[in-house]
Structure formats: C-alpha cells, structure tokens
Protein backbone atom coordinates (compact mmCIF):
# COMPACT_ATOMS: atom_id res chain seq x y z
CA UNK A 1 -42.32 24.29 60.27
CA UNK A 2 -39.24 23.37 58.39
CA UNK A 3 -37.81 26.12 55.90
CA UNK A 4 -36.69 26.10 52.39
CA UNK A 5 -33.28 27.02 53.90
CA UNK A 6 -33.51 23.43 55.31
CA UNK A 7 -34.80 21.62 52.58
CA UNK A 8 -32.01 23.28 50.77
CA UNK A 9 -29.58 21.41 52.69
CA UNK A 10 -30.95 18.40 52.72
CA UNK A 11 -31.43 18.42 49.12
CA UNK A 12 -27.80 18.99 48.47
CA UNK A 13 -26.46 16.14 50.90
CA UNK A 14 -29.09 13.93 48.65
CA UNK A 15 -27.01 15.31 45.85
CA UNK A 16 -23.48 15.11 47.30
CA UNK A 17 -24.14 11.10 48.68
CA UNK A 18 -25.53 10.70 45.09
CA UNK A 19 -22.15 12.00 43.47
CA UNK A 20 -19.75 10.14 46.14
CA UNK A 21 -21.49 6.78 45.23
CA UNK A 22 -20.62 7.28 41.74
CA UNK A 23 -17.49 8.30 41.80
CA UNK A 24 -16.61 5.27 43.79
CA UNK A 25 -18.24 2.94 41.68
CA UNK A 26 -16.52 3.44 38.43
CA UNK A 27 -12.71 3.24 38.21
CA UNK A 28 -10.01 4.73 35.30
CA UNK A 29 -9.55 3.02 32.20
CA UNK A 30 -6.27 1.73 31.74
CA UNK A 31 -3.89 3.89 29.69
CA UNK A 32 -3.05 2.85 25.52
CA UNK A 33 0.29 1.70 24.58
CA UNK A 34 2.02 -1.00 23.13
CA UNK A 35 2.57 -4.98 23.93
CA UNK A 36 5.47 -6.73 22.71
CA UNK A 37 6.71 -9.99 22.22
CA UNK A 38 10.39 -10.63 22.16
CA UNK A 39 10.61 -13.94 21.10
CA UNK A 40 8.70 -13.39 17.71
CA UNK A 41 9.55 -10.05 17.35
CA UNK A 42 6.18 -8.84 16.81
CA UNK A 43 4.03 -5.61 18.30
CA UNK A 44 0.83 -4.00 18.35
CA UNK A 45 -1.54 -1.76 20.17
CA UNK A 46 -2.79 -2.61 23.18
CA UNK A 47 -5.19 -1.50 25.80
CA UNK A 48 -5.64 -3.31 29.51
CA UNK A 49 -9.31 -2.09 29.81
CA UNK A 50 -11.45 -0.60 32.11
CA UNK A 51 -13.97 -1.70 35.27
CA UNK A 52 -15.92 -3.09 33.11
CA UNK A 53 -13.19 -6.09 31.36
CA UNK A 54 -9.58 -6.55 31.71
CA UNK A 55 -7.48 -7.82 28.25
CA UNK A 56 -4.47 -9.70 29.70
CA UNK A 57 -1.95 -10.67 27.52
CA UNK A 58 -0.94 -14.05 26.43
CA UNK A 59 2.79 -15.63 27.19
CA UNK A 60 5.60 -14.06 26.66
CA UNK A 61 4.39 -10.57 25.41
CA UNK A 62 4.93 -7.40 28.02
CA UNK A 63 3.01 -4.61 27.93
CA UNK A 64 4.80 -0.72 27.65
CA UNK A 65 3.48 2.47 28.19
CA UNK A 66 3.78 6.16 26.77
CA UNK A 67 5.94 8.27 28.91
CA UNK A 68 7.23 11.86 29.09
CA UNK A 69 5.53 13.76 25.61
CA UNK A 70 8.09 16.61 24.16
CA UNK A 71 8.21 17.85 20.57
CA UNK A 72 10.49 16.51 17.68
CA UNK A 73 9.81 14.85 14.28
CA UNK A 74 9.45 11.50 12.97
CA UNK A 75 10.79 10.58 9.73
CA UNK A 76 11.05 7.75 7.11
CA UNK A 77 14.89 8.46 8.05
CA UNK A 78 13.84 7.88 11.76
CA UNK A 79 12.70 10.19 14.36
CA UNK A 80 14.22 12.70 16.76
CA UNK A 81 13.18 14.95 19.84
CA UNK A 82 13.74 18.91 20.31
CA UNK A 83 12.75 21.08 23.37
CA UNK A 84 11.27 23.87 21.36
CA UNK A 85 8.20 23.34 19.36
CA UNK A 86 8.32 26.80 17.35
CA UNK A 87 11.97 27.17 15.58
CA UNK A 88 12.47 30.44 13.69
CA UNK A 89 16.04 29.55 12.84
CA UNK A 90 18.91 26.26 12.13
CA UNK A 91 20.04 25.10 16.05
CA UNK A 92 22.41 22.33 17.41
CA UNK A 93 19.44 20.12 17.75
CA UNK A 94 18.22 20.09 14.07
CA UNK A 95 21.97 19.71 12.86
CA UNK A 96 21.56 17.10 15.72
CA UNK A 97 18.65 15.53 14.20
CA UNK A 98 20.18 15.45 10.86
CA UNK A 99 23.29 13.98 11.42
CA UNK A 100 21.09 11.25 13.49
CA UNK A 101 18.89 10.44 10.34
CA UNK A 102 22.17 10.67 7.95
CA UNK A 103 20.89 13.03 5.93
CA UNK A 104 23.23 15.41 4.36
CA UNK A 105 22.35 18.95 4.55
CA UNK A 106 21.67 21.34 1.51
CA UNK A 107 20.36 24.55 0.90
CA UNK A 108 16.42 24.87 -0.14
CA UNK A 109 17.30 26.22 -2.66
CA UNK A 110 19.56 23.23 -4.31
CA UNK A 111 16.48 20.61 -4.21
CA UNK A 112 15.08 19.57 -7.21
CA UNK A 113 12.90 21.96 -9.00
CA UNK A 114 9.57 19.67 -9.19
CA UNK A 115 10.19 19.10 -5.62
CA UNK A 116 10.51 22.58 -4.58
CA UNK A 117 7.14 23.07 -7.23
CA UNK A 118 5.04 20.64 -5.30
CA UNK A 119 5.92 22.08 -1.78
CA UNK A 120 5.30 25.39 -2.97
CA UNK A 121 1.99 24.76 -4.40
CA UNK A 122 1.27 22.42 -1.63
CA UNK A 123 2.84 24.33 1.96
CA UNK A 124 3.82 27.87 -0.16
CA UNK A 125 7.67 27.55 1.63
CA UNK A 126 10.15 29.69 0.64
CA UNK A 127 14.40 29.87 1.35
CA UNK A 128 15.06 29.97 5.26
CA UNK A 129 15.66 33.42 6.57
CA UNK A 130 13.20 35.02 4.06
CA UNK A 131 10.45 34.81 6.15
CA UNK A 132 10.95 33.69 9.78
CA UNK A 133 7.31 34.64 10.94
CA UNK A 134 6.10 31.15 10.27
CA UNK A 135 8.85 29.17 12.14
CA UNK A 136 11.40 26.36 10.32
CA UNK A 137 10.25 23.76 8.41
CA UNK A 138 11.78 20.29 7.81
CA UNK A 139 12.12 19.25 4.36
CA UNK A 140 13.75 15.51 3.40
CA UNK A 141 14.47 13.90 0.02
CA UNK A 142 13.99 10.22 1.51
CA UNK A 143 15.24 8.69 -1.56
CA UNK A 144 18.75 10.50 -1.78
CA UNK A 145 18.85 11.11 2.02
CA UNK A 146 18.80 14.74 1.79
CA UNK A 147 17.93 17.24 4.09
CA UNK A 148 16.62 21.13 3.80
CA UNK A 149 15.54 23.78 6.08
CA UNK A 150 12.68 26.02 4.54
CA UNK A 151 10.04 28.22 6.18
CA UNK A 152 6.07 27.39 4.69
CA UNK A 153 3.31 29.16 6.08
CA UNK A 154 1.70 26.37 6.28
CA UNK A 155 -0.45 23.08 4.17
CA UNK A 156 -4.25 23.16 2.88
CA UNK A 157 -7.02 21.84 5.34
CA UNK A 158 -4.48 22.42 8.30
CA UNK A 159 -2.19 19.63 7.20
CA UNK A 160 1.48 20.22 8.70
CA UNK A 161 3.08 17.26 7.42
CA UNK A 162 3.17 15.20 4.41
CA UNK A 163 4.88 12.01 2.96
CA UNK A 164 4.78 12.26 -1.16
CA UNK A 165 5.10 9.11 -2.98
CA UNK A 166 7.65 10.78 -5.27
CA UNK A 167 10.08 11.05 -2.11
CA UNK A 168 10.02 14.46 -0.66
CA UNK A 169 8.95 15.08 2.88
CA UNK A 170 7.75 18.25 4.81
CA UNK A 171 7.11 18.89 8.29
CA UNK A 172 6.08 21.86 8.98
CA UNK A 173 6.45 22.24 12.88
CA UNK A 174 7.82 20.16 15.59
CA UNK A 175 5.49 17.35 16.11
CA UNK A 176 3.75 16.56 20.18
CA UNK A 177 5.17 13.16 20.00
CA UNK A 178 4.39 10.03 22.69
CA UNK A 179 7.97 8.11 23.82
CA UNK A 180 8.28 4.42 25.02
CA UNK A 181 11.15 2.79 26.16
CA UNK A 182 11.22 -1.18 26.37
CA UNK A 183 13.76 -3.12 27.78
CA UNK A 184 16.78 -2.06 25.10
CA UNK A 185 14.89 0.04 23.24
CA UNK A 186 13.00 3.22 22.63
CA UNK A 187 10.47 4.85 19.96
CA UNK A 188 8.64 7.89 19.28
CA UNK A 189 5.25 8.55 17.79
CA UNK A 190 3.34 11.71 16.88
CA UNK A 191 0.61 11.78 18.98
CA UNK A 192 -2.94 11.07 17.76
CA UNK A 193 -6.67 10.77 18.85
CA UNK A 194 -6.57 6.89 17.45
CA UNK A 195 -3.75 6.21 20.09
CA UNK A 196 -1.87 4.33 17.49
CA UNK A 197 1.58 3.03 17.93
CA UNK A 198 2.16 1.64 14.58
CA UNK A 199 5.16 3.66 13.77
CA UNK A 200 6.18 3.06 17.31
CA UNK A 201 6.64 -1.11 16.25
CA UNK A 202 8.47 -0.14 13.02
CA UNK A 203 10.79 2.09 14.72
CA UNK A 204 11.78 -1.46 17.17
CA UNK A 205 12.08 -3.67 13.91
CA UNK A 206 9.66 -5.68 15.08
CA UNK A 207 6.40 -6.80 12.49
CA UNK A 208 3.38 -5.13 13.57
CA UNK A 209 0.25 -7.16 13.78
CA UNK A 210 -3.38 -5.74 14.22
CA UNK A 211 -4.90 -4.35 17.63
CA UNK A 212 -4.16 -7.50 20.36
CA UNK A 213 -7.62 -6.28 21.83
CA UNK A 214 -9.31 -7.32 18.73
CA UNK A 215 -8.89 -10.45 19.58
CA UNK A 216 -6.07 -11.17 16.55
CA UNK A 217 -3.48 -13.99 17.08
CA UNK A 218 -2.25 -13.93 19.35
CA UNK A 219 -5.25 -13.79 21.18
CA UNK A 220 -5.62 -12.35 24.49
CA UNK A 221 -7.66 -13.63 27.68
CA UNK A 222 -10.90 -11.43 28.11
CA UNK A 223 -12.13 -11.37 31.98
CA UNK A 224 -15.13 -9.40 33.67
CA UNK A 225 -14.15 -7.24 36.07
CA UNK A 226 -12.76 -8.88 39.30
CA UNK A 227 -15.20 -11.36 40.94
CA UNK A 228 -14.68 -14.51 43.18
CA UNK A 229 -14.23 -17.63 40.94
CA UNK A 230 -17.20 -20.02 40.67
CA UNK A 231 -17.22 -23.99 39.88
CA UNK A 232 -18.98 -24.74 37.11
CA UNK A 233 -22.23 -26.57 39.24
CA UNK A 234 -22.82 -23.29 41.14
CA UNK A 235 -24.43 -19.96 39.14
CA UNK A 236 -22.10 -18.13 36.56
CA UNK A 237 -20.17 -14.94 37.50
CA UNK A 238 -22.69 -12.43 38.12
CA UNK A 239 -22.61 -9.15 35.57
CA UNK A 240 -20.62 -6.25 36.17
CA UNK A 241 -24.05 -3.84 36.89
CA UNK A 242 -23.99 -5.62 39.72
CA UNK A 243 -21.03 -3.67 41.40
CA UNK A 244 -23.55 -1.06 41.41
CA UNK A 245 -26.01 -2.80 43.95
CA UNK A 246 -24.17 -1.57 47.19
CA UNK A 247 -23.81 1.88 46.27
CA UNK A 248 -27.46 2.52 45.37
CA UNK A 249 -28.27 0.38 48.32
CA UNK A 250 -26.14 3.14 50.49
CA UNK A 251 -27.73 6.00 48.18
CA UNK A 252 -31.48 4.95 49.10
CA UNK A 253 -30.23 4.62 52.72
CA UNK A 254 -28.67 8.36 52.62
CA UNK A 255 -32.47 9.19 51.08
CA UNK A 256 -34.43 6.79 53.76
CA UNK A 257 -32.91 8.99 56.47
CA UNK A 258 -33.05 12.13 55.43
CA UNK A 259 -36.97 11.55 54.80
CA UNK A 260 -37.14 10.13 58.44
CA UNK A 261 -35.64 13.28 59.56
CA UNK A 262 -38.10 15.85 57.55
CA UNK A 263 -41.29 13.41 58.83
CA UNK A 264 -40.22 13.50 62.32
CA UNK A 265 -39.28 17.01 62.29
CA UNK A 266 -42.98 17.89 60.90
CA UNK A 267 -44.24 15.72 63.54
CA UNK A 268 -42.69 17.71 66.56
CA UNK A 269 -43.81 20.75 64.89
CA UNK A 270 -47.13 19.81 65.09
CA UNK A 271 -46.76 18.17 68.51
CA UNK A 272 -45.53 21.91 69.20
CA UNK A 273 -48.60 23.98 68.24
C-alpha cells in the first residue's frame, strides 16, 4: 500500500504547482512617480498600473520615476540632501544647506522670543550643544530667511516637523526623502505612504494638477491588460480573469496526474497480493 510518507510528497508537489501557477499569473505593479508636461508646464502624480489596467499618458507628457532615497530636508526655502540622518553637531553640509536656501545663520538663541515660546512648548528645543543626546534640529524663520540650529527632543503625537502659519519652521531630524531628476531638472520629496509628489511639482515651477490617474484633464487612456485587438463585429476583449484560465487549466492537470498515479499505484498493490 502507499504510505503517508508518499502522500506527503505528493501533497506538497500539489502545493508547489499550485504556488508556481500563481506566481506566474500575476505581475508587479508599476512603480509611483510623477508625469510631466513641458509644454504647459504642468505636473502631477502618476501611476502606470498593474496586470490588471495600464494608464498611458496623453501627448506630450513623460513620465519620471523616484530614484536613489538618502536623507536631507525640504523647506519652504527649498530642499537639500545630507548623508547622515542623525546629526549631533553644525557640519559642512548644513552650512551647505543653508547657504543653498539663503538663509542667514543665527544663534537659537537670537530668534524671536514668541518663536522660541511656541517651539519650546511645541518640540521642548533648547540652544545647540546643551543637549546633544537628541541630535540637531533645523529651525527657519521663512519670512526673514533666517536660519537656527537647536536640539528638541522631539514634537507631540510623534510629529518631527512642522510649518507654523506665523513663519517659523522646525525639523527635527533629517527627513528619508524620494529624488527625481527630469530632463534639466531635479526635486526632492519626503517620503510618504500616499506616494505624493506634490512638493516634487512645486520644487520644478511647474502648476500641479490633481492625480492624472483620476482621470483629470488631461485625461489619460485606460486599457485592460494586453490582449489582441478585436473589430467591433467580432466579441469584445475578453476580461482580465481570464489570464487565469491556462494556469488553473495546468494546475488541474498537475492534480489529474498525480491522482492517476495514487489509483494506479493502489491498483498494482492489489494486483500484488
């Protein structure tokens, strides 16, 4: 008689044809990034889909990609990359980053007072040098394009970066940041679980519309995944499930066989006795 040592292995090639079938029948989505369009000067997000539907874009707008990652900041005075993502003290890249933004730099100490009140109530920061166990924080004055160096131990509810209306700007730690480069140009963005490129579009000067995948002006061209063209007299394109016909058509054939075996086997036992 067969043994549970052989059902064993027949079970798990049931299970390993079952896996191999499904792998192959679903592919990556595409990656998020950005499409552009030169001649209008406009951007937004965009995503090429997955097996199921392709978005391709309309004329004259080219689609860009995230590349690289890195740490750095991005400001309302523009944004800048580091190679450390914990600073305990001032380096060449921050004065850098600084001189990049044209900011000019001042103490902590010499911002306003009901600046320095509202980060301290806010991110509890203190002088630089004071307290270097919580790393070097970024402080900017966007409306007189000033620049301080402060160390916070850090923002309620896990914030590490804020934008006040009043003008001051904190940022806590260097920032994971995405980077695309288009034909002349490049932009960074923090990285985020929306995979938004908004500040990515401002950074270009161009105007940034809403998702292209939406469906907004322009409007993109919406196709299921790859299947021969039909004329319009013969049936319409047939729906994507249907890419899954041949592998469970090969999966019931792995299954078909391996039952053949068992029943045969059991037969010339039988035959054997």
């Amino acid at each position: 008689m067969i043994t549970k040592n052989k059902t064993s292995v027949y079970l798990t090639i049931i299970l390993a044809a079952s896996l191999l079938f499904t792998a192959n029948a679903f592919a990556a989505p595409a990656p998020h990034g950005i499409a552009v369009n030169e001649q209008e000067k406009t951007c937004a997000n965009y995503w090429a889909g997955d097996e199921v539907a392709q978005i391709s874009l309309p004329d004259n707008w080219q689609a860009y990609y995230p590349e690289g990652g890195g740490s750095g900041f991005v400001t309302s005075l523009g944004s800048c990359k580091i190679t450390s993502s914990f600073l305990t003290e001032i380096t060449s890249e921050l004065k850098s980053c600084m001189k990049k933004w044209g900011c000019a730099y001042v103490g902590y100490s010499s911002f306003k007072k009901e600046f320095r009140d509202l980060l301290d109530k806010d991110f509890s920061c203190v002088n630089l040098g004071e307290d270097k166990f919580w790393g070097v924080s970024v402080i900017i004055n966007s409306k007189s394009n000033q620049c301080a160096l402060a160390t916070c131990s850090g923002g309620q509810t896990g914030v590490t970066s804020q934008k006040y209306a009043t003008g001051p700007e904190i940022y806590k730690d260097p920032q994971p940041l995405w980077s695309l480069k288009t034909k002349d140009k490049s932009c960074s963005v923090v990285q985020n679980r929306n995979n938004d490129f908004t500040d990515c579009c401002n950074q270009l000067g161009y105007k940034f519309i809403k998702d292209v995948n939406e469906g907004n002006s322009p409007t993109p061209t919406i196709t299921a995944s790859p299947t021969p063209s039909t004329p319009p007299s013969e049936e319409p394109a047939a729906s994507p499930w249907k890419k899954l016909i041949l592998p469970a058509a090969g999966l019931l054939a792995a299954i078909a066989t391996v039952v053949i075996i068992i029943v045969r086997r059991r037969h010339l036992n039988r035959e054997a006795e």
